[in-house]
PDBML (XML) file of the C-alpha atoms, coordinates in Angstrom:
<?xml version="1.0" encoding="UTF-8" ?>
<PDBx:datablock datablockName="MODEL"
   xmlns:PDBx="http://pdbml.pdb.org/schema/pdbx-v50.xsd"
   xmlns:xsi="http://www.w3.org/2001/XMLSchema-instance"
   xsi:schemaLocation="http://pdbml.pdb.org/schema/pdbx-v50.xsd pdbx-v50.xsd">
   <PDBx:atom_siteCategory>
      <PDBx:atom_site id="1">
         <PDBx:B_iso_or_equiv>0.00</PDBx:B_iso_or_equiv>
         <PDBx:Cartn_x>145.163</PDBx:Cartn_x>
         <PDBx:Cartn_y>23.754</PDBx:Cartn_y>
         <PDBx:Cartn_z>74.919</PDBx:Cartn_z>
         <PDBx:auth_asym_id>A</PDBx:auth_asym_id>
         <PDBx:auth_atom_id>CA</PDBx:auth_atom_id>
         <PDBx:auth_comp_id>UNK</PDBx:auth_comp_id>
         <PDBx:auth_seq_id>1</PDBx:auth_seq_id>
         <PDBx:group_PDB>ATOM</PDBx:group_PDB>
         <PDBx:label_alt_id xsi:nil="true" />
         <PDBx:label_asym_id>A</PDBx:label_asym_id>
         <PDBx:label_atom_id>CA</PDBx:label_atom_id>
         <PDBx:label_comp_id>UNK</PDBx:label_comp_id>
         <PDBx:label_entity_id>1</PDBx:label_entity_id>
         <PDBx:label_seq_id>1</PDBx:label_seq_id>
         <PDBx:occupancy>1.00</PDBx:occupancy>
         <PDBx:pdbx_PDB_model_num>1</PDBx:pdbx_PDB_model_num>
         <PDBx:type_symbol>C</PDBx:type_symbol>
      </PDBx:atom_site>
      <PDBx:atom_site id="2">
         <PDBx:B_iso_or_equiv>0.00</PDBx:B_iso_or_equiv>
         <PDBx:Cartn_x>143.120</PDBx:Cartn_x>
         <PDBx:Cartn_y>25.402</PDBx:Cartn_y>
         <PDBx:Cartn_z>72.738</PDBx:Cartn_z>
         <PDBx:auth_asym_id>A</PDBx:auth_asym_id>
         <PDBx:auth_atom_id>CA</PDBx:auth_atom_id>
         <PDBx:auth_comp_id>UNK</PDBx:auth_comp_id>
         <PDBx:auth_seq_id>2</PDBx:auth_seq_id>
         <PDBx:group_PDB>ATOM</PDBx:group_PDB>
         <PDBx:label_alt_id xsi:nil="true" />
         <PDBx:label_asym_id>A</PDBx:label_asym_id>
         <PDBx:label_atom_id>CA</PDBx:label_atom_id>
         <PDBx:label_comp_id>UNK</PDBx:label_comp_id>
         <PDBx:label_entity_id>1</PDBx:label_entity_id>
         <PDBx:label_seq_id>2</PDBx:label_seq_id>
         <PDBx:occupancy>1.00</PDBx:occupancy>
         <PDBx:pdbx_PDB_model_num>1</PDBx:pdbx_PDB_model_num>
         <PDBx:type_symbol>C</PDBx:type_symbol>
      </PDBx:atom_site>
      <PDBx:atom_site id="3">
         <PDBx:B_iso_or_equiv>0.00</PDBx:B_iso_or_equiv>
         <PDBx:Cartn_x>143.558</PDBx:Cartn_x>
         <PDBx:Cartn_y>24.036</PDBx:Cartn_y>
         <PDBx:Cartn_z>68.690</PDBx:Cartn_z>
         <PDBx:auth_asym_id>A</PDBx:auth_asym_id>
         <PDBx:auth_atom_id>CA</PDBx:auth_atom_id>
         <PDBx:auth_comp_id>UNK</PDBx:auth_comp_id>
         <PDBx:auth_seq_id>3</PDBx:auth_seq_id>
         <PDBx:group_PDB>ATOM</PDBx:group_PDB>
         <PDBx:label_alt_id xsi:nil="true" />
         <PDBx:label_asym_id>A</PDBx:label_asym_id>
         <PDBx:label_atom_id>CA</PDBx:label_atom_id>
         <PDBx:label_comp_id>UNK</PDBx:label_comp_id>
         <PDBx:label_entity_id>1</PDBx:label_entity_id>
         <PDBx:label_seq_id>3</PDBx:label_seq_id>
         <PDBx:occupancy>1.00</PDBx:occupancy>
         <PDBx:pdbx_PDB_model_num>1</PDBx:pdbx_PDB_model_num>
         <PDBx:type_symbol>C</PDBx:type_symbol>
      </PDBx:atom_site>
      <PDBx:atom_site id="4">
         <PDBx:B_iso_or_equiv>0.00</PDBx:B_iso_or_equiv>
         <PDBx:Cartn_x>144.185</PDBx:Cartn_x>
         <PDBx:Cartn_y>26.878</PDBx:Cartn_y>
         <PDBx:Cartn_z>66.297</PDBx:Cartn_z>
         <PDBx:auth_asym_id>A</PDBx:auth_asym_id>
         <PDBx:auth_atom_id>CA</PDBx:auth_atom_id>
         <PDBx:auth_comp_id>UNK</PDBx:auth_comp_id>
         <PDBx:auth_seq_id>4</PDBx:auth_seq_id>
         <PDBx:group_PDB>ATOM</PDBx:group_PDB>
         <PDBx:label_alt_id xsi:nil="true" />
         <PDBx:label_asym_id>A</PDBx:label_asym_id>
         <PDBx:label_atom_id>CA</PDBx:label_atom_id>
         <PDBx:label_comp_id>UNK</PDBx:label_comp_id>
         <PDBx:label_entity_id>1</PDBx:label_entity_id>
         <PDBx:label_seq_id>4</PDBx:label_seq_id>
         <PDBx:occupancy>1.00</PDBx:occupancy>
         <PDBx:pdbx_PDB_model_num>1</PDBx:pdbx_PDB_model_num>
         <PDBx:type_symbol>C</PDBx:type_symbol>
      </PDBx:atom_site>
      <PDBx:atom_site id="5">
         <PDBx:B_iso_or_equiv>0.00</PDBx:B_iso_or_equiv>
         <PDBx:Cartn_x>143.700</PDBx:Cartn_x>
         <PDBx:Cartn_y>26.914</PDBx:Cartn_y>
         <PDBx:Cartn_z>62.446</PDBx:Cartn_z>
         <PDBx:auth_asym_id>A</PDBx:auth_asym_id>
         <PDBx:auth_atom_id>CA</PDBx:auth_atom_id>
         <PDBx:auth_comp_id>UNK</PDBx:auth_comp_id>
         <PDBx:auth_seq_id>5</PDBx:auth_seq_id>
         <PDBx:group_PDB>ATOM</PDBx:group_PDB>
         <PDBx:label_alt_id xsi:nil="true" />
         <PDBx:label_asym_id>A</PDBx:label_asym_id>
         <PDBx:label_atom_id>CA</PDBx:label_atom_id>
         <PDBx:label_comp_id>UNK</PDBx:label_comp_id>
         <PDBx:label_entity_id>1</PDBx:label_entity_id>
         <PDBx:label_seq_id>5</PDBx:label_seq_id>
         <PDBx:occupancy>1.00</PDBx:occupancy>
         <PDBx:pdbx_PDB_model_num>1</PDBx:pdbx_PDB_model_num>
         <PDBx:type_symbol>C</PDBx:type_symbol>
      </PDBx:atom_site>
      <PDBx:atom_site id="6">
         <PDBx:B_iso_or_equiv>0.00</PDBx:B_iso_or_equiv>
         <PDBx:Cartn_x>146.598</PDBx:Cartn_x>
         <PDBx:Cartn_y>29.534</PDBx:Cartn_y>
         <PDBx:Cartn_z>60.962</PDBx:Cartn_z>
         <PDBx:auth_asym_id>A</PDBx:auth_asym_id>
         <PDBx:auth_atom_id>CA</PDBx:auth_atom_id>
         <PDBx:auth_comp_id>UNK</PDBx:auth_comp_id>
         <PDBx:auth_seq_id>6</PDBx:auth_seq_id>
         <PDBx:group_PDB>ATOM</PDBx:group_PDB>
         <PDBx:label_alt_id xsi:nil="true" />
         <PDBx:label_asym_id>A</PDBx:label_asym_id>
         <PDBx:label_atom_id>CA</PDBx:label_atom_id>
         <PDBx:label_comp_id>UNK</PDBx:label_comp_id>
         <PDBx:label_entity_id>1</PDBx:label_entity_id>
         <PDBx:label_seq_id>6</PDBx:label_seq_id>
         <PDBx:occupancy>1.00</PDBx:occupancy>
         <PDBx:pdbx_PDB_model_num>1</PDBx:pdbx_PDB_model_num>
         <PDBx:type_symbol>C</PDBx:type_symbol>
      </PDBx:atom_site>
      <PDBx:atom_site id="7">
         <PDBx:B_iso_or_equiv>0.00</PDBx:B_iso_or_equiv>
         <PDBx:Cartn_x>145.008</PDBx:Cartn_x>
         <PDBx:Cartn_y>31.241</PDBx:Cartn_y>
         <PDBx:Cartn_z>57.887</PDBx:Cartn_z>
         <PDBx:auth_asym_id>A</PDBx:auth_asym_id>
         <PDBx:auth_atom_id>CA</PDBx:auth_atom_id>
         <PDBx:auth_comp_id>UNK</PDBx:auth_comp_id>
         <PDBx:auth_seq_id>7</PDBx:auth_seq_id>
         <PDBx:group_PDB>ATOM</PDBx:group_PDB>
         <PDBx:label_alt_id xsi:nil="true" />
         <PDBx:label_asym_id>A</PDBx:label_asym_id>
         <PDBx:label_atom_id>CA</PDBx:label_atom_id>
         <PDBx:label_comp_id>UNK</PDBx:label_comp_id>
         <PDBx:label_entity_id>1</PDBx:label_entity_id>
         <PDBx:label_seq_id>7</PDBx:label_seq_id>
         <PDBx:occupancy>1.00</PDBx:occupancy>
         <PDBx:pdbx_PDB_model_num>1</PDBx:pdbx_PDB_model_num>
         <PDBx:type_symbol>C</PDBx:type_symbol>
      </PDBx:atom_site>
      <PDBx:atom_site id="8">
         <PDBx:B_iso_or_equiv>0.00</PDBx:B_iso_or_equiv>
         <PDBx:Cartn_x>146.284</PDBx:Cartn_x>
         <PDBx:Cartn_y>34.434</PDBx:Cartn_y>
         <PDBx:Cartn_z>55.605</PDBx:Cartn_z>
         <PDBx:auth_asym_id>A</PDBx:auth_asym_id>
         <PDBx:auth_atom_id>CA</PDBx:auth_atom_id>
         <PDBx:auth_comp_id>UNK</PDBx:auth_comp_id>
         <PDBx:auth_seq_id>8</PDBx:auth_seq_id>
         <PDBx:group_PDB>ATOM</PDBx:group_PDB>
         <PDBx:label_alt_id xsi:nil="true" />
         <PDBx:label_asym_id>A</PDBx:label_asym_id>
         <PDBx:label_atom_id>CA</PDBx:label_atom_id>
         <PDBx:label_comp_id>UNK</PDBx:label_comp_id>
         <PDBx:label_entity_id>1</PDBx:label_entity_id>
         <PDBx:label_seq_id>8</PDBx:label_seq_id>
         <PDBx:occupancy>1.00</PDBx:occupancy>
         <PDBx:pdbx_PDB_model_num>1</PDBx:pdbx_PDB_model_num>
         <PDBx:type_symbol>C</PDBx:type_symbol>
      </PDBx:atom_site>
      <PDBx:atom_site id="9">
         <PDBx:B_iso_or_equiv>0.00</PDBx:B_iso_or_equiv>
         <PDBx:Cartn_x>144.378</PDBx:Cartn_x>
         <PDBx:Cartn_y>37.747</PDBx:Cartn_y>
         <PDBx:Cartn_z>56.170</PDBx:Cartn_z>
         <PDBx:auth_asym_id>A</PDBx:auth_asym_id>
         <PDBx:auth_atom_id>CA</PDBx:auth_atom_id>
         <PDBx:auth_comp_id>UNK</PDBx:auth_comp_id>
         <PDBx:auth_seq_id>9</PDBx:auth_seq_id>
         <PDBx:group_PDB>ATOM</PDBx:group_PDB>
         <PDBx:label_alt_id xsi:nil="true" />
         <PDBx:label_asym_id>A</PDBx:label_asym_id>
         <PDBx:label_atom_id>CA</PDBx:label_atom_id>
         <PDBx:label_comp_id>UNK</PDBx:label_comp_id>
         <PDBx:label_entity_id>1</PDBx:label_entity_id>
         <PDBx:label_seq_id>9</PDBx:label_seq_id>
         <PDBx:occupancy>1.00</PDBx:occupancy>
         <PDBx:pdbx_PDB_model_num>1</PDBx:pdbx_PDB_model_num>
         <PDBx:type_symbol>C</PDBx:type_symbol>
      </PDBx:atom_site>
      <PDBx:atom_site id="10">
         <PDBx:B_iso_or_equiv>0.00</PDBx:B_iso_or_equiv>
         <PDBx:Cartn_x>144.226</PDBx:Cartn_x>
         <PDBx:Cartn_y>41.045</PDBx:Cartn_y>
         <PDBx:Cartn_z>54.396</PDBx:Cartn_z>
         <PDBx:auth_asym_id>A</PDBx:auth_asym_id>
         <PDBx:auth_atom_id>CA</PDBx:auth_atom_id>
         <PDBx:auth_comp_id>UNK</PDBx:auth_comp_id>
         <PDBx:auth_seq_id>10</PDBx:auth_seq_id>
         <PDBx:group_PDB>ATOM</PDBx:group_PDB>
         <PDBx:label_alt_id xsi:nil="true" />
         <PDBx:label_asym_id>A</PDBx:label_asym_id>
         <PDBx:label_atom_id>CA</PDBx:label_atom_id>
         <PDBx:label_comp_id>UNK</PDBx:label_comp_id>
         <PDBx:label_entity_id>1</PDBx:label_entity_id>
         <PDBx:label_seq_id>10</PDBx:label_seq_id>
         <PDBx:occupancy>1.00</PDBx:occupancy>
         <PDBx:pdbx_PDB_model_num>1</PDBx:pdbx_PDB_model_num>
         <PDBx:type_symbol>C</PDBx:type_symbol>
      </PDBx:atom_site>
      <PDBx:atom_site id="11">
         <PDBx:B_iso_or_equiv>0.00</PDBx:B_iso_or_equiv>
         <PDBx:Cartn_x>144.557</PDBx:Cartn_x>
         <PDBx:Cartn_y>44.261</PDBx:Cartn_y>
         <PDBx:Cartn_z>56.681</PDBx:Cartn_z>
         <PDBx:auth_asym_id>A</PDBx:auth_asym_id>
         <PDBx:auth_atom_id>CA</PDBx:auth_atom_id>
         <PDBx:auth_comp_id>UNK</PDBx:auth_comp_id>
         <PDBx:auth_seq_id>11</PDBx:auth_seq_id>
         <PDBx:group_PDB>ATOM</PDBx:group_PDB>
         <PDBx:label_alt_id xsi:nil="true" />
         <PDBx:label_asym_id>A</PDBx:label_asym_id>
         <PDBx:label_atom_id>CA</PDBx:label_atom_id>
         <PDBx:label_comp_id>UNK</PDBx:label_comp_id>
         <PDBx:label_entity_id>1</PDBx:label_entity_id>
         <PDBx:label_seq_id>11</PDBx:label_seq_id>
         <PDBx:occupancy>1.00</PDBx:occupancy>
         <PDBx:pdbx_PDB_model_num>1</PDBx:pdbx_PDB_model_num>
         <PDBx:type_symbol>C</PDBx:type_symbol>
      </PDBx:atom_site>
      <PDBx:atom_site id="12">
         <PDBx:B_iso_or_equiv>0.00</PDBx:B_iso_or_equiv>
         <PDBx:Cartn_x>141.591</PDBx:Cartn_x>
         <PDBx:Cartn_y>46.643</PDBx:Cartn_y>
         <PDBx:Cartn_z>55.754</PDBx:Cartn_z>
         <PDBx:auth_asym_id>A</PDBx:auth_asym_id>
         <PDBx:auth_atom_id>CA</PDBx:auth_atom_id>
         <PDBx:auth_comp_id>UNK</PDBx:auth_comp_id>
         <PDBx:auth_seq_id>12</PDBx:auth_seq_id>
         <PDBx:group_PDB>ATOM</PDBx:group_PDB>
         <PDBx:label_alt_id xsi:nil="true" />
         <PDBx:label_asym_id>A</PDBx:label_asym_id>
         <PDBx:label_atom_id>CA</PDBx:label_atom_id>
         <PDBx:label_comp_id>UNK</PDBx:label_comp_id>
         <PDBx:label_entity_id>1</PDBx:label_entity_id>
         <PDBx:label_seq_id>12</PDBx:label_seq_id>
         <PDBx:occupancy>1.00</PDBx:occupancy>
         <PDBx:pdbx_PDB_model_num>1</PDBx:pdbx_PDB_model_num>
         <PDBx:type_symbol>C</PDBx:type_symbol>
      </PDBx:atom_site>
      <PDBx:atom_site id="13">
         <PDBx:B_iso_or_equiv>0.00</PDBx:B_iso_or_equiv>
         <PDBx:Cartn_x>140.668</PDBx:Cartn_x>
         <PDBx:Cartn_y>50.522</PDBx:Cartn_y>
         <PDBx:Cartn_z>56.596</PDBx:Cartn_z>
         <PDBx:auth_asym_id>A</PDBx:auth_asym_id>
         <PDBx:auth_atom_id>CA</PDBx:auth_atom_id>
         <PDBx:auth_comp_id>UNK</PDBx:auth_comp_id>
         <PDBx:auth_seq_id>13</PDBx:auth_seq_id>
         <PDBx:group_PDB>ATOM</PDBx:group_PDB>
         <PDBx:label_alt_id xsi:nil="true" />
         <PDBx:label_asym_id>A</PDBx:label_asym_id>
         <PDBx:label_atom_id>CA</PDBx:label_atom_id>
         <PDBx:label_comp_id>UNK</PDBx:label_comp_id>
         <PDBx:label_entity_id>1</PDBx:label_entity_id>
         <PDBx:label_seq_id>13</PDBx:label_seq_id>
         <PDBx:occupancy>1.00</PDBx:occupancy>
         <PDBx:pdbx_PDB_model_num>1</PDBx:pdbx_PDB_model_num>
         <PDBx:type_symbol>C</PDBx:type_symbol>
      </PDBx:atom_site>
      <PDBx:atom_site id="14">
         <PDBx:B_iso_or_equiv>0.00</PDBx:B_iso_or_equiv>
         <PDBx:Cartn_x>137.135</PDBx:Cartn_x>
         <PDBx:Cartn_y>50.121</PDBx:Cartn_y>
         <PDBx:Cartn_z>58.532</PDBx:Cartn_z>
         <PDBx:auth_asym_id>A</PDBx:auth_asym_id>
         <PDBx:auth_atom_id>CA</PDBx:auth_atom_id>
         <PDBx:auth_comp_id>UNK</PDBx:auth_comp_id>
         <PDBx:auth_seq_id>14</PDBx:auth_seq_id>
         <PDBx:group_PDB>ATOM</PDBx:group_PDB>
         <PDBx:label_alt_id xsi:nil="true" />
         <PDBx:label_asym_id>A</PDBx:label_asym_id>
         <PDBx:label_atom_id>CA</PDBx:label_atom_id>
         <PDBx:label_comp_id>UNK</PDBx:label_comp_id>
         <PDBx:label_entity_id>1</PDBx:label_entity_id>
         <PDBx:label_seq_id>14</PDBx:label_seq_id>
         <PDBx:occupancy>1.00</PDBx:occupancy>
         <PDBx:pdbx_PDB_model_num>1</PDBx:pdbx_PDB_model_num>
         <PDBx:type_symbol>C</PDBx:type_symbol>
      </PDBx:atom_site>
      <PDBx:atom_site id="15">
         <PDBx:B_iso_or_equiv>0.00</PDBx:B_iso_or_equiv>
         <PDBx:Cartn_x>135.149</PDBx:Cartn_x>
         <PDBx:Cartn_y>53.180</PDBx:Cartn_y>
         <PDBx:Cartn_z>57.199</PDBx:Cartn_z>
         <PDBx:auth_asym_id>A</PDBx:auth_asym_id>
         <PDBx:auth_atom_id>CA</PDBx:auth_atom_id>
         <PDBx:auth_comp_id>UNK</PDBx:auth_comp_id>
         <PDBx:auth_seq_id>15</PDBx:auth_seq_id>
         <PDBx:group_PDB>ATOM</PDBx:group_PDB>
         <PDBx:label_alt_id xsi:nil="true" />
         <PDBx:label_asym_id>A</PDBx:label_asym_id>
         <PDBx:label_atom_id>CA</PDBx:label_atom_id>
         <PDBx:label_comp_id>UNK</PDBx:label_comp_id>
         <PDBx:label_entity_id>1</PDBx:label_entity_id>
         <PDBx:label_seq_id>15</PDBx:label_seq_id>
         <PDBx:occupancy>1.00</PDBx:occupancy>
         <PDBx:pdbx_PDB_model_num>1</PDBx:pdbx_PDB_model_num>
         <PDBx:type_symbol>C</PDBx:type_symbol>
      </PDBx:atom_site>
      <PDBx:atom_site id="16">
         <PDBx:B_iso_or_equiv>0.00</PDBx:B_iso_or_equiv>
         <PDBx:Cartn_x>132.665</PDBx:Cartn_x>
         <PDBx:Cartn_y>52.843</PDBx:Cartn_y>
         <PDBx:Cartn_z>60.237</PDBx:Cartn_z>
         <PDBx:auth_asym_id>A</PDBx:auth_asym_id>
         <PDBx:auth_atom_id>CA</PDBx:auth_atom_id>
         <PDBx:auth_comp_id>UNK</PDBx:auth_comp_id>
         <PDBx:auth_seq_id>16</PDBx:auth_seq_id>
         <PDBx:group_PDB>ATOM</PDBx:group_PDB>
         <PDBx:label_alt_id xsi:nil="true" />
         <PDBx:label_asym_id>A</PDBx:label_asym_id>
         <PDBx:label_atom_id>CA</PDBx:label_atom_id>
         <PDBx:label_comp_id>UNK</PDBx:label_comp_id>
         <PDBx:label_entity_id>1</PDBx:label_entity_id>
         <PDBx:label_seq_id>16</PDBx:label_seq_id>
         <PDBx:occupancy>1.00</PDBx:occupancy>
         <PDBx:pdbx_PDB_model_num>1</PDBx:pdbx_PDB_model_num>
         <PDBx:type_symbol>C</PDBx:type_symbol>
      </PDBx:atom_site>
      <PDBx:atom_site id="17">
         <PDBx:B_iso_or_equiv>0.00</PDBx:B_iso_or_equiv>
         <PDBx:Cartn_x>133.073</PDBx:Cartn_x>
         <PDBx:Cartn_y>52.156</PDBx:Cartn_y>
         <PDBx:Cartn_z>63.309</PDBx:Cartn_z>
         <PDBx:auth_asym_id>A</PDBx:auth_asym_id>
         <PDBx:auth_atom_id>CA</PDBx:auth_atom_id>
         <PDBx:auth_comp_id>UNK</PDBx:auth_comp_id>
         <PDBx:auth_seq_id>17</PDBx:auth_seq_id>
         <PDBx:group_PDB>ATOM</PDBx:group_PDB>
         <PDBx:label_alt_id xsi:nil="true" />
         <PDBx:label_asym_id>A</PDBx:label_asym_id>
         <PDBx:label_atom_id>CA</PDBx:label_atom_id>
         <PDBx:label_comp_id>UNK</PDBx:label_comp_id>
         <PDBx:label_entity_id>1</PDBx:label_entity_id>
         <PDBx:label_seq_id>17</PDBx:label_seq_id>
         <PDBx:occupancy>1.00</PDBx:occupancy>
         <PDBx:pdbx_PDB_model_num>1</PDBx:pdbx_PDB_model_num>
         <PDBx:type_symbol>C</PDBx:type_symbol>
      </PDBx:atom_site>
      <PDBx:atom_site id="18">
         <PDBx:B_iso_or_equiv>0.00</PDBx:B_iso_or_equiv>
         <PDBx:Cartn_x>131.772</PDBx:Cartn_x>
         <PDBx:Cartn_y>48.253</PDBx:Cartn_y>
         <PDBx:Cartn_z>64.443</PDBx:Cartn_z>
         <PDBx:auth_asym_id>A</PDBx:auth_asym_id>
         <PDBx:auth_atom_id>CA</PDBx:auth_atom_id>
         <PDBx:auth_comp_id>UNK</PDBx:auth_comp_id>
         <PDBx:auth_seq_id>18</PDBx:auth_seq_id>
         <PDBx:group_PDB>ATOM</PDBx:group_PDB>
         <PDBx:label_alt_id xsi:nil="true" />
         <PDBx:label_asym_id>A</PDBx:label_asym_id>
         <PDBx:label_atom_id>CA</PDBx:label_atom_id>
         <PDBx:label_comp_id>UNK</PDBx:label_comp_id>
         <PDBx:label_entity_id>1</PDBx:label_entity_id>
         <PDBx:label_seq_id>18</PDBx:label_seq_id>
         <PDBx:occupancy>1.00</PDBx:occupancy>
         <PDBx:pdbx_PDB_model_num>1</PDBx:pdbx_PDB_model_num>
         <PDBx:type_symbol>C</PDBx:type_symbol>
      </PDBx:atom_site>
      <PDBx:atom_site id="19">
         <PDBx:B_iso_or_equiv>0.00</PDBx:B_iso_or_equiv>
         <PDBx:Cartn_x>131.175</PDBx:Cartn_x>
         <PDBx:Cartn_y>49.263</PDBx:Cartn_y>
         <PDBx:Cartn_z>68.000</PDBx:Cartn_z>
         <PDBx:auth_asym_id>A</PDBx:auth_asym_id>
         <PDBx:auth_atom_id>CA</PDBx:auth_atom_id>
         <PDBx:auth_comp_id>UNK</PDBx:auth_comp_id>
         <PDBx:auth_seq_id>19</PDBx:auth_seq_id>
         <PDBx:group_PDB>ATOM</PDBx:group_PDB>
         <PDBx:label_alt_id xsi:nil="true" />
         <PDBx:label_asym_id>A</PDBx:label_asym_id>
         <PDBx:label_atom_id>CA</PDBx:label_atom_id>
         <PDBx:label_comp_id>UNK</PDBx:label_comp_id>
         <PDBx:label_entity_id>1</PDBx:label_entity_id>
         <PDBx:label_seq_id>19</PDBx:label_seq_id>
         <PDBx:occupancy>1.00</PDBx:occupancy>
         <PDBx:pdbx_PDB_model_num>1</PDBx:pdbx_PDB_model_num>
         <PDBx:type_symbol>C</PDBx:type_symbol>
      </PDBx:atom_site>
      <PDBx:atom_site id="20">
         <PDBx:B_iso_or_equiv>0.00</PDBx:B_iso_or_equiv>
         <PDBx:Cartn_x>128.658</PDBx:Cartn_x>
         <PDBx:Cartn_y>52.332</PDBx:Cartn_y>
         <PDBx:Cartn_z>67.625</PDBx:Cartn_z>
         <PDBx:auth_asym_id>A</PDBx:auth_asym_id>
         <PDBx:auth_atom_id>CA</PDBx:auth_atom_id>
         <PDBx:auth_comp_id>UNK</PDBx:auth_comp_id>
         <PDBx:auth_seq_id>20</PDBx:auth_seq_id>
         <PDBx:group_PDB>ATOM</PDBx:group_PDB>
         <PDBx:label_alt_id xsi:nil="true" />
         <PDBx:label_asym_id>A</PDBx:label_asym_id>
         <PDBx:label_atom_id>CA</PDBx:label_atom_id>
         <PDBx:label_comp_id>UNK</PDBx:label_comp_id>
         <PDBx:label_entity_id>1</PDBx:label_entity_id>
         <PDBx:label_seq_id>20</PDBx:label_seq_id>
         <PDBx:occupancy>1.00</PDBx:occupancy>
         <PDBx:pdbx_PDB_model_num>1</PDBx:pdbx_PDB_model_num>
         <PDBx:type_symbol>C</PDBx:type_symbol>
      </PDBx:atom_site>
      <PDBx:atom_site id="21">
         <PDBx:B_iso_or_equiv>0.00</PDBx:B_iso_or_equiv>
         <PDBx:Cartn_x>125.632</PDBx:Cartn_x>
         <PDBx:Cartn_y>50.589</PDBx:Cartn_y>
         <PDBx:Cartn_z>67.169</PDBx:Cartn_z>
         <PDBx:auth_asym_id>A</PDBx:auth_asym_id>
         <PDBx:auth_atom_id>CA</PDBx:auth_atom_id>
         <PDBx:auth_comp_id>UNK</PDBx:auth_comp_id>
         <PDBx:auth_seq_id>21</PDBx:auth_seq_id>
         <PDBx:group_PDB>ATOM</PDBx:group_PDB>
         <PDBx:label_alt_id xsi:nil="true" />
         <PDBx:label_asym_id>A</PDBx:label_asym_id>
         <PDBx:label_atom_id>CA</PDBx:label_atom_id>
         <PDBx:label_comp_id>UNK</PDBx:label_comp_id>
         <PDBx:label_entity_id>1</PDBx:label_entity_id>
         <PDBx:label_seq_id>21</PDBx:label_seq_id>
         <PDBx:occupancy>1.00</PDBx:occupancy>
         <PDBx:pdbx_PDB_model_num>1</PDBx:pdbx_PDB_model_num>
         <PDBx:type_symbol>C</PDBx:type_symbol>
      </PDBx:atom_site>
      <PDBx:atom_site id="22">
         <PDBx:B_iso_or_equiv>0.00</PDBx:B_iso_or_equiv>
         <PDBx:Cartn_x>123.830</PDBx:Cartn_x>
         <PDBx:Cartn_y>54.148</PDBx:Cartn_y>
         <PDBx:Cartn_z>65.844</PDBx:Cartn_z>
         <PDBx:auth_asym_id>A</PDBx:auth_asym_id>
         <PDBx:auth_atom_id>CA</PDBx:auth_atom_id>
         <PDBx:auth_comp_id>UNK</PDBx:auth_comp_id>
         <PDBx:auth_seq_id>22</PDBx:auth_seq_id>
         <PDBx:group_PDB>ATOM</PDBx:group_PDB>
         <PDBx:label_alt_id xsi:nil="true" />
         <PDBx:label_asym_id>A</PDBx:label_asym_id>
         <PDBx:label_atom_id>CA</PDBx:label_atom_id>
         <PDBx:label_comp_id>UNK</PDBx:label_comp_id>
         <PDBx:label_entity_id>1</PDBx:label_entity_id>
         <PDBx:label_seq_id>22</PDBx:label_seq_id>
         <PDBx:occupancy>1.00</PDBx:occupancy>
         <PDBx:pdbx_PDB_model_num>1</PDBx:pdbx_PDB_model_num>
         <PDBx:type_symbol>C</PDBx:type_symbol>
      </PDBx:atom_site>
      <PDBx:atom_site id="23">
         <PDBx:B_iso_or_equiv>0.00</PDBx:B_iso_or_equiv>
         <PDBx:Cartn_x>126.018</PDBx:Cartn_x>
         <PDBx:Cartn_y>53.393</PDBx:Cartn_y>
         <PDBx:Cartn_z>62.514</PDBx:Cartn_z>
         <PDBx:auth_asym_id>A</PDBx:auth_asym_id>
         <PDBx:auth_atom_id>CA</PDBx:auth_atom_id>
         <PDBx:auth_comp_id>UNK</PDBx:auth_comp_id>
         <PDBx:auth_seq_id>23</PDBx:auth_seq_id>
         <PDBx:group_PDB>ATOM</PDBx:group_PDB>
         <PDBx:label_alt_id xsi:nil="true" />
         <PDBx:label_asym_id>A</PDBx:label_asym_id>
         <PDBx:label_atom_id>CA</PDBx:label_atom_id>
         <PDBx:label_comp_id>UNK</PDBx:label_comp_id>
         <PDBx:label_entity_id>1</PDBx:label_entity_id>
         <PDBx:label_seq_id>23</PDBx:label_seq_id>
         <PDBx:occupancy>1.00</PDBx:occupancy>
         <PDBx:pdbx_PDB_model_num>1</PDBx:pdbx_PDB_model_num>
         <PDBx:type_symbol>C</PDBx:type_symbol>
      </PDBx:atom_site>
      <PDBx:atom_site id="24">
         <PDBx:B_iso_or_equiv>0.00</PDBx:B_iso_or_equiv>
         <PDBx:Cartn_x>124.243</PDBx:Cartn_x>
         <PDBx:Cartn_y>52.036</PDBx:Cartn_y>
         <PDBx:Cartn_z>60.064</PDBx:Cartn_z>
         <PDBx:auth_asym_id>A</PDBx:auth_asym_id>
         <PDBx:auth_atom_id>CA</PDBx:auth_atom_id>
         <PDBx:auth_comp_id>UNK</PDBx:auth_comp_id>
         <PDBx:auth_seq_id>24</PDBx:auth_seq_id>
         <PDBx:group_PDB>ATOM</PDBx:group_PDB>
         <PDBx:label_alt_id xsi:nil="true" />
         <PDBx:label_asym_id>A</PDBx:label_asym_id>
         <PDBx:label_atom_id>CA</PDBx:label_atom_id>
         <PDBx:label_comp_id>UNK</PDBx:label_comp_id>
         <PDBx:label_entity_id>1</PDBx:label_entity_id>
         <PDBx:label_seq_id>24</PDBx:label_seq_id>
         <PDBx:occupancy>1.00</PDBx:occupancy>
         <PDBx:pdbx_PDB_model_num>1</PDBx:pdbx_PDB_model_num>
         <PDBx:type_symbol>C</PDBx:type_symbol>
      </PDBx:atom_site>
   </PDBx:atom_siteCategory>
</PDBx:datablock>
């Protein structure tokens, strides 16, 4: 299997979408 490294994150509020590649 796979290793994994366990970390904290912060949630955030994306103000632009990552997939529509006309966003700049």
């Amino acid at each position: 299997v796979g290793r994994l490294l366990t970390l904290a994150g912060d949630l955030l509020l994306p103000l632009a979408r990552p997939d529509d590649r006309s966003n700049r």
